[in-house]
Protein backbone atom coordinates (compact mmCIF):
# COMPACT_ATOMS: atom_id res chain seq x y z
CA UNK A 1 16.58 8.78 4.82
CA UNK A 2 16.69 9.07 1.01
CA UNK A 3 14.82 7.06 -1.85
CA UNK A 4 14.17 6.64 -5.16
CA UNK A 5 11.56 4.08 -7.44
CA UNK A 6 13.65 2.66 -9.99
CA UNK A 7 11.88 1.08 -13.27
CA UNK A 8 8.30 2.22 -12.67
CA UNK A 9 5.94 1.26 -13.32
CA UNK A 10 5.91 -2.23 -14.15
CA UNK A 11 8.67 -3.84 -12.35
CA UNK A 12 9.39 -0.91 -9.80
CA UNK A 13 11.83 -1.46 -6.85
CA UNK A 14 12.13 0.93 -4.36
CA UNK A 15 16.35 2.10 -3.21
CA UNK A 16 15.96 3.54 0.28
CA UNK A 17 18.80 4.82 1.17
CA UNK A 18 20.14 4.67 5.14
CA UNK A 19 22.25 7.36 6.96
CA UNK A 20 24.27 5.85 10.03
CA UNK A 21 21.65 4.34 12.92
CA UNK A 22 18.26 4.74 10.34
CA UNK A 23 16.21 2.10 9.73
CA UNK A 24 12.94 1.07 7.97
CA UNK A 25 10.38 -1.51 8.79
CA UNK A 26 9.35 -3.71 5.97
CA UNK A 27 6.78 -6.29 5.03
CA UNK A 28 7.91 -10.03 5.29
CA UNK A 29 10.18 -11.46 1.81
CA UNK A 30 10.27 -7.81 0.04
CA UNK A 31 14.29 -7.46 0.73
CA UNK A 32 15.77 -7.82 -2.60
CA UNK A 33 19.29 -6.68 -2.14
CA UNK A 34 21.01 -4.34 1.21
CA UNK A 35 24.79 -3.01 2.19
CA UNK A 36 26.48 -5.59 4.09
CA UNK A 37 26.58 -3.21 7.15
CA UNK A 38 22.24 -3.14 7.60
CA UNK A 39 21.20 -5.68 10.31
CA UNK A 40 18.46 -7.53 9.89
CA UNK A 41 15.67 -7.53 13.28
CA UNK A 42 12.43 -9.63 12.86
CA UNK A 43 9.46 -9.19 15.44
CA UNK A 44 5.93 -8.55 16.07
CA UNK A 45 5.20 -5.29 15.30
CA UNK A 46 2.89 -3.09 18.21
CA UNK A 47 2.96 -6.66 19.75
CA UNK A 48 1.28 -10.06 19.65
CA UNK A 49 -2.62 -8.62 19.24
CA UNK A 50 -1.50 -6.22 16.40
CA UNK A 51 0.65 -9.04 14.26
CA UNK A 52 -2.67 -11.26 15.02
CA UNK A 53 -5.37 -8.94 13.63
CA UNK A 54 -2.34 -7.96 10.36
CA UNK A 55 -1.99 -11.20 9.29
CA UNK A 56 -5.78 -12.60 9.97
CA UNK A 57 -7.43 -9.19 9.05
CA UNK A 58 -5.12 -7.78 6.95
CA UNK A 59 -3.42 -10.55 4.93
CA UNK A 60 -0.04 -9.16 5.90
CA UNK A 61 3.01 -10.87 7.53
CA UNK A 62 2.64 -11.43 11.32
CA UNK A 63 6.07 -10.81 11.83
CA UNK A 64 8.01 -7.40 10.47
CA UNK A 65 11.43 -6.79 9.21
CA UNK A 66 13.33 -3.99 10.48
CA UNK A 67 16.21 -3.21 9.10
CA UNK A 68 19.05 -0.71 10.50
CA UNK A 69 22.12 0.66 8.94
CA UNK A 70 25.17 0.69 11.52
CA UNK A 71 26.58 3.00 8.75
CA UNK A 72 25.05 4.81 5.32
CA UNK A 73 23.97 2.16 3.12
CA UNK A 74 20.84 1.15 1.17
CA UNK A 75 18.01 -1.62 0.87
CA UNK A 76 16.38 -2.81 -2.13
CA UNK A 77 12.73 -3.30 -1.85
CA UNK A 78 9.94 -5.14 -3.82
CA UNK A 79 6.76 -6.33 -3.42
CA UNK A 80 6.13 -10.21 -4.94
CA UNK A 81 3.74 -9.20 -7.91
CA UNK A 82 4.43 -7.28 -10.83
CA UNK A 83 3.49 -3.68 -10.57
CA UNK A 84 3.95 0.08 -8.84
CA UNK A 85 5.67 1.41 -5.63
CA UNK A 86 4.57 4.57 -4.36
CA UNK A 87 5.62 6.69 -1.37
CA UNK A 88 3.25 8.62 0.17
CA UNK A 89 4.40 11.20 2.84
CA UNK A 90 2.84 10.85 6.51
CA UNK A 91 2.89 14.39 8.96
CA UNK A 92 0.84 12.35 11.70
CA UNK A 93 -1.77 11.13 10.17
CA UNK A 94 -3.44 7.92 9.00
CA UNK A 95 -3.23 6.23 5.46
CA UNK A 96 -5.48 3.13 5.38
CA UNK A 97 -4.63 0.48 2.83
CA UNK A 98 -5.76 -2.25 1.11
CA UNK A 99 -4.83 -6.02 2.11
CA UNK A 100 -1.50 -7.02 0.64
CA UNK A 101 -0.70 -3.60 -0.21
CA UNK A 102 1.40 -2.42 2.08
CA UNK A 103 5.52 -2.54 1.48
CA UNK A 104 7.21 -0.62 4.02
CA UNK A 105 7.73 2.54 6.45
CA UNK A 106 10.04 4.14 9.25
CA UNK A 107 9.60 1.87 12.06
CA UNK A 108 8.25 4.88 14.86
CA UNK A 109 4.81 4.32 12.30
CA UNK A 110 2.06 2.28 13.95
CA UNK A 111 0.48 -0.46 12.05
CA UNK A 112 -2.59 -1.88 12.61
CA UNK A 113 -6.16 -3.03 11.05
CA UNK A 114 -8.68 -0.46 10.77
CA UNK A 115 -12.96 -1.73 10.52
CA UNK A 116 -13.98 -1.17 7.42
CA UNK A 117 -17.48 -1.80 8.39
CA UNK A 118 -19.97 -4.49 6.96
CA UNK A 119 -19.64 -2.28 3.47
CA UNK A 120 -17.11 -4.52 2.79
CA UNK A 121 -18.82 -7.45 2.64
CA UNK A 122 -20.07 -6.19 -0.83
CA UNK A 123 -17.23 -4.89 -1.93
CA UNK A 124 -13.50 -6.30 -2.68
CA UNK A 125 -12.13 -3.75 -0.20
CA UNK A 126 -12.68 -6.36 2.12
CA UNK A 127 -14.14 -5.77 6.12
CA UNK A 128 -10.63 -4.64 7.38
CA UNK A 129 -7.76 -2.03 5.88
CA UNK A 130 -4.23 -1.85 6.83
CA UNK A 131 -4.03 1.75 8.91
CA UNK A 132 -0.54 2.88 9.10
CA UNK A 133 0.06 6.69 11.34
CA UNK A 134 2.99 8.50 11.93
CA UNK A 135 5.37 10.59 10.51
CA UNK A 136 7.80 10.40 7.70
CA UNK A 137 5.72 8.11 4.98
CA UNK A 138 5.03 4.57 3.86
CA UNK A 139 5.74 2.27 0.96
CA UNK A 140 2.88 1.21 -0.94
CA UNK A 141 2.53 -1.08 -4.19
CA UNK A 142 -0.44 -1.49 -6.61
CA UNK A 143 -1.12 -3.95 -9.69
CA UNK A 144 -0.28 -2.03 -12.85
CA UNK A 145 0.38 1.87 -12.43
CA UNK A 146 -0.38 3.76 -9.28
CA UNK A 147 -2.68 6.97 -9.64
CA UNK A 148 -2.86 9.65 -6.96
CA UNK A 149 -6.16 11.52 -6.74
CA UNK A 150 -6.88 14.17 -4.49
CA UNK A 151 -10.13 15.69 -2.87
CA UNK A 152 -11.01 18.75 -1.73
CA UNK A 153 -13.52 19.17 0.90
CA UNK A 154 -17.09 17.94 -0.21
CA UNK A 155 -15.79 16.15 -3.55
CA UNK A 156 -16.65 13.35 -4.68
CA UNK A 157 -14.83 10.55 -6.99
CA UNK A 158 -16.20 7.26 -8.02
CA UNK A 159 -13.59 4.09 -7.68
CA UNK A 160 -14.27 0.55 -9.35
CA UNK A 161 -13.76 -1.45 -5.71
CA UNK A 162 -11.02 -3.51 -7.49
CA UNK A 163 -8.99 -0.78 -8.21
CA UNK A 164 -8.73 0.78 -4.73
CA UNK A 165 -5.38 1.08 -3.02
CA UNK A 166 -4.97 3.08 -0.47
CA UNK A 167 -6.51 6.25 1.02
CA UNK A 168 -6.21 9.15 3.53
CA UNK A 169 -8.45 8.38 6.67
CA UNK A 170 -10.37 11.60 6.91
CA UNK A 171 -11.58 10.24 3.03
CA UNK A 172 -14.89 9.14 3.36
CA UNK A 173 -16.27 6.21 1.39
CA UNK A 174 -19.57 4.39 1.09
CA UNK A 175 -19.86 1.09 -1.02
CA UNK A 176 -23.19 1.65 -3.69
CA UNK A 177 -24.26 -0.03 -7.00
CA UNK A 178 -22.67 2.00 -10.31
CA UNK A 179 -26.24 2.59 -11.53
CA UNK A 180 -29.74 0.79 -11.48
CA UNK A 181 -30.52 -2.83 -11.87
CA UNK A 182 -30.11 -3.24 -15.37
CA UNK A 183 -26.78 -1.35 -15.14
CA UNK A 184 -25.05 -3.10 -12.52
CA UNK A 185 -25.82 -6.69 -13.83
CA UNK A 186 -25.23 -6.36 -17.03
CA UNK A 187 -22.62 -3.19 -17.56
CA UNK A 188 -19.19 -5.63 -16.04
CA UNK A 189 -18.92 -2.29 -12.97
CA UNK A 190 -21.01 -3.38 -10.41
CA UNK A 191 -20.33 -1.92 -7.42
CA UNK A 192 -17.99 1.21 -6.76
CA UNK A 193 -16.53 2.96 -4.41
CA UNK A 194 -18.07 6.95 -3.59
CA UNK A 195 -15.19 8.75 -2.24
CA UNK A 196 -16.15 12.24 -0.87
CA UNK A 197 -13.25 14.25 0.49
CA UNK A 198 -10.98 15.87 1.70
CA UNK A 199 -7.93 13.69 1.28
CA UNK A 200 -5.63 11.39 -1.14
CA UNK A 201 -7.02 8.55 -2.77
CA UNK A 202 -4.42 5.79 -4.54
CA UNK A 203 -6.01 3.91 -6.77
CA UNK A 204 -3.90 1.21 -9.42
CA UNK A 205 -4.41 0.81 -12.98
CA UNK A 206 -5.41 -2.98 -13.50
CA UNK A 207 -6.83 -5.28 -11.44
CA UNK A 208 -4.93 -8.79 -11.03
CA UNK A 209 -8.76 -10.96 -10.70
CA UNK A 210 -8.97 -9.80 -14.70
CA UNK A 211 -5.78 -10.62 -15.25
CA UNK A 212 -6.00 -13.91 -14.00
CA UNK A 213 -9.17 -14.50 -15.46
CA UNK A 214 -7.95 -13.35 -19.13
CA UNK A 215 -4.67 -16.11 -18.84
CA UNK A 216 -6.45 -18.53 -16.79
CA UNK A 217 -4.34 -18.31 -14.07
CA UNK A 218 -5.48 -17.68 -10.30
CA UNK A 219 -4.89 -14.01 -9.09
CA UNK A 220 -2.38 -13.17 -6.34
CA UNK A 221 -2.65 -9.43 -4.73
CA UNK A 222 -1.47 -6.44 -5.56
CA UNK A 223 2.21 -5.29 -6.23
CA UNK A 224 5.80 -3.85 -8.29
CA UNK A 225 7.08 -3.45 -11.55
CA UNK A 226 9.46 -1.21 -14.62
CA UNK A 227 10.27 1.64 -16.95
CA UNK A 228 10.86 5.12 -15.36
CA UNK A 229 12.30 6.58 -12.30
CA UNK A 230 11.46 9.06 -9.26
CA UNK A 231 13.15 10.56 -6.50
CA UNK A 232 12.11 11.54 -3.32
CA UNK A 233 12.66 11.96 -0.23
CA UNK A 234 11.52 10.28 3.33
CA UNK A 235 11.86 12.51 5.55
CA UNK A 236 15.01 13.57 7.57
CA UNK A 237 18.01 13.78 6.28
CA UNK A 238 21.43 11.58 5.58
């Protein structure tokens, strides 16, 4: 299984490309265009208590597209929102991701909610994160650009909450005010994010509540966009 992110990173859509029998799981409404020769399979992913907490929990679709290729072909995926698509590589273990951010991954993956803890109450992380786990990688999208940073063991990175994407589960995080009283009412950060690793953190670069609030228009979450491209690969092979 091949892909590539075509027109990053403003109106990015992701080509995954399908050798004979492969197939991909994908978020509800993010097909944009597929070979005639991919069927189409729609069902509750890790069954009726997982779609439940995804769509309640994780404001993502409680039913799952997966789509197989009975011979080499290739899908066309976007999220609904104008922004990035990243792929981030999986060897087994656990990416957790903001709500609405998720796009798409190989369907042997599990998919769940993880507890964010009561953290997230005061942050807009949110109480529960998307956890996807396997092997090969998942599809993720971000408003604006999407930045990887990575940890080493013991450091630490600060995160406006509202630019948070996604992150490796052995990251730590704790949810704290971006300075003393005067400095979080008045300075527009408020509260942040203290990630301590080790691990990948994917954060985007603008924040659609801002947006909104510039153009008077109400915000809608995260996702894809236009200008360069990437290629990559998914693990496996055609």
């Amino acid at each position: 299984m091949e892909h590539e992110i075509l027109y990053r990173p403003a109106h990015s859509l992701a080509r995954v490309m399908l050798g004979d029998g492969e197939a991909i799981t994908a978020q509800a409404g993010v097909m944009v265009g597929m070979s005639p020769w991919i069927e189409i399979e729609t069902g509750v992913h890790g069954g009726l208590l997982s779609g439940l907490r995804r769509a309640i929990f994780g404001r993502q679709s409680f039913f799952l597209n997966t789509f197989k290729a009975t011979k080499a072909g290739e899908i066309m995926l976007a999220p609904p929102c104008l922004g990035d698509i990243v792929h981030v590589a999986l060897n087994g273990e656990a990416m957790l991701i903001a709500a609405g951010s998720y796009l798409a991954s190989p369907p042997e993956t599990s998919i769940d909610t993880n507890w964010g803890g009561f953290k997230g109450l005061f942050s807009k992380i949110g109480l529960f994160l998307l956890k996807v786990q396997g092997v090969g990688g998942v599809f993720i999208s971000g408003y604006g650009a999407l930045h990887e940073v990575s940890l080493q063991t013991g450091e630490n990175y600060i995160i406006d909450t509202g630019y948070l994407v996604a992150f490796d589960e052995s990251v730590e995080y704790t949810i704290a005010p971006v300075g003393g009283l005067k400095t979080t009412l008045l300075s527009g950060e408020g509260i942040v994010c203290r990630m301590t690793g080790p691990g990948r953190v994917f954060l985007q670069s603008r924040r659609a509540q801002k947006k909104a609030k510039a153009s008077g228009q109400k915000p809608s979450f995260f996702s894809p966009s236009g200008g360069t491209s990437s290629r990559g690969r998914t693990g496996g092979s055609r």
